[in-house]
Protein backbone atom coordinates (compact mmCIF):
# COMPACT_ATOMS: atom_id res chain seq x y z
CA UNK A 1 0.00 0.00 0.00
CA UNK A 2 1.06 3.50 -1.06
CA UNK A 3 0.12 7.31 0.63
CA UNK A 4 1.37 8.54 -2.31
CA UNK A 5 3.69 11.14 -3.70
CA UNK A 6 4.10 13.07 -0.49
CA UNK A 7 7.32 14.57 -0.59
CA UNK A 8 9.74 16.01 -3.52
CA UNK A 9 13.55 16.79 -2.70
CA UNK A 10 14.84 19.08 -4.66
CA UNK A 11 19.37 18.79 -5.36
CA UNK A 12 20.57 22.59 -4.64
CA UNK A 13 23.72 24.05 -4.84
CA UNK A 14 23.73 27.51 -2.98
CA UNK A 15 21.05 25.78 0.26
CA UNK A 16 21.31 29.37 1.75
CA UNK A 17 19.57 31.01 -1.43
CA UNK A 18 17.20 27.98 -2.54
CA UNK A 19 15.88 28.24 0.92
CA UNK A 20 15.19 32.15 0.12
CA UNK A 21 13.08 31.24 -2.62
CA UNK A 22 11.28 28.32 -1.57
CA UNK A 23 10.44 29.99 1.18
CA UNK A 24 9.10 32.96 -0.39
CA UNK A 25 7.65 30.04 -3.23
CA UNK A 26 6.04 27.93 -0.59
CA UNK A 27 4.88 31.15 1.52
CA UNK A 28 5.99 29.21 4.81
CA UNK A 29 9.54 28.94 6.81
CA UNK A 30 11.22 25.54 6.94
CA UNK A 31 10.14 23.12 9.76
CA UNK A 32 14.08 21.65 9.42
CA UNK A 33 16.65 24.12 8.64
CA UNK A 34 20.38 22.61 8.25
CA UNK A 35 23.48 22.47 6.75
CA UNK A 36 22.80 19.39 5.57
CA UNK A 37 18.86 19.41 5.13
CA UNK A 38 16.10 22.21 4.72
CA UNK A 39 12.69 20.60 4.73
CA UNK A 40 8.96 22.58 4.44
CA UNK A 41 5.63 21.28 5.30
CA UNK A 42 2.54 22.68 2.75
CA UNK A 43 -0.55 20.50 3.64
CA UNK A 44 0.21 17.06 3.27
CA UNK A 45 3.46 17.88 1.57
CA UNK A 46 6.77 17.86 2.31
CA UNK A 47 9.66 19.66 0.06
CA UNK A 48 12.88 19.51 1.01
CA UNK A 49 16.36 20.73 -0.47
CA UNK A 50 19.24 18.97 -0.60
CA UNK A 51 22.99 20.77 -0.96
CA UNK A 52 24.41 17.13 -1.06
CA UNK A 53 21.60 15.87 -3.89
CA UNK A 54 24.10 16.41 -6.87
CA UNK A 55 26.71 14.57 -5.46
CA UNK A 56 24.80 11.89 -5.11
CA UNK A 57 23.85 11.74 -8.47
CA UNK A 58 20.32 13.67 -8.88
CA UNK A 59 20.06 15.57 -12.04
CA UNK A 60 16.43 17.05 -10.84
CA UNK A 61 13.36 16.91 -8.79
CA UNK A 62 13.00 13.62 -7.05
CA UNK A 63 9.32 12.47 -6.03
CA UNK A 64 8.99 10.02 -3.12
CA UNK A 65 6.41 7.49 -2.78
CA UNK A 66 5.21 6.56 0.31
CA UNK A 67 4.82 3.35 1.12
CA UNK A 68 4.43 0.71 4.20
CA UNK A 69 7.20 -1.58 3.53
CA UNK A 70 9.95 -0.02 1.89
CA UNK A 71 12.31 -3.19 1.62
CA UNK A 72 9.77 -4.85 0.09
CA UNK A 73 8.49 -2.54 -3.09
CA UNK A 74 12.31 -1.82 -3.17
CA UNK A 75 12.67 -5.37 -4.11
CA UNK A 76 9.76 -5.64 -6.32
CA UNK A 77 11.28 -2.61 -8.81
CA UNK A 78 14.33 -4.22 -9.01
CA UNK A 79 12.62 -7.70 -10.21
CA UNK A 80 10.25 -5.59 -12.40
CA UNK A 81 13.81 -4.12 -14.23
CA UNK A 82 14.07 -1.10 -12.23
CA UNK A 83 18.22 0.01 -11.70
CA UNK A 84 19.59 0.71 -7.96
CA UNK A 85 20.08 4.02 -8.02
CA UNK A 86 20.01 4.72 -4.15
CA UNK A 87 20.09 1.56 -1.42
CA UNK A 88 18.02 2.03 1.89
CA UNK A 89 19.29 4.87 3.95
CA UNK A 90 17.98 6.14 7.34
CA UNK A 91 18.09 9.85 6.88
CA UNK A 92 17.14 10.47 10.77
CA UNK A 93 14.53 9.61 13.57
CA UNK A 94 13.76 6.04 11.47
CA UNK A 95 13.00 7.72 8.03
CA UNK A 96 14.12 5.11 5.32
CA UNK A 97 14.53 6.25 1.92
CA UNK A 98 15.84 4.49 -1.19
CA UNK A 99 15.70 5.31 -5.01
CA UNK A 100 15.84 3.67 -8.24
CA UNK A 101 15.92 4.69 -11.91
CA UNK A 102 13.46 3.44 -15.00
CA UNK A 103 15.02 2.38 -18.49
CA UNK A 104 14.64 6.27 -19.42
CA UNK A 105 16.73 7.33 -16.51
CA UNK A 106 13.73 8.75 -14.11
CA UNK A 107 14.34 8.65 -10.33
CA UNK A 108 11.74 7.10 -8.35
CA UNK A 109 12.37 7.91 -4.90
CA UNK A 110 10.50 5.41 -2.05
CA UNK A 111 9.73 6.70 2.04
């Protein structure tokens, strides 16, 4: 089971001015603001910004699914031909992400 696309992260390189204009985009200040991390809440959905997301290979805009058993759909993208493109990670306070890339290059992102 899914919740949905609930949460974008966005690769920045200047986190300082990216939060500037989300913030002024959004029309809210971040709920997590650091270094490493800037994350807003609009609704039901989370944005964050990531100054490390190029480095780790984003090109763009990634859109995480949420879903109940991470490991699990994980597995099932890989057997249905999807490519690794990020393994399980806790990114703080339990939250698992993961990613993995269709045969045209799109990140899927998974929470």
């Amino acid at each position: 089971m899914t919740a949905g696309i609930k949460t974008i992260i966005y690769p920045v390189s200047d986190i300082a001015q990216a939060k500037a204009l989300f913030t002024t985009l959004l029309g809210v200040e971040p709920e997590a603001d650091a270094p490493y991390y800037v994350g807003f809440k609009v609704d039901d959905q989370d944005v964050g910004l990531d100054p490390n997301g190029h480095a780790k290979g984003l090109t763009g805009p990634v859109g995480y699914l949420h879903v109940d058993d991470i490991r699990q759909r994980l597995q099932r993208l890989l057997d249905a031909g999807a490519q690794p493109k990020q393994e399980i990670t806790d990114v703080g306070g339990g939250r698992l992400i993961a990613s993995v890339s269709d045969a045209d290059g799109n990140v899927i992102g998974l929470l």
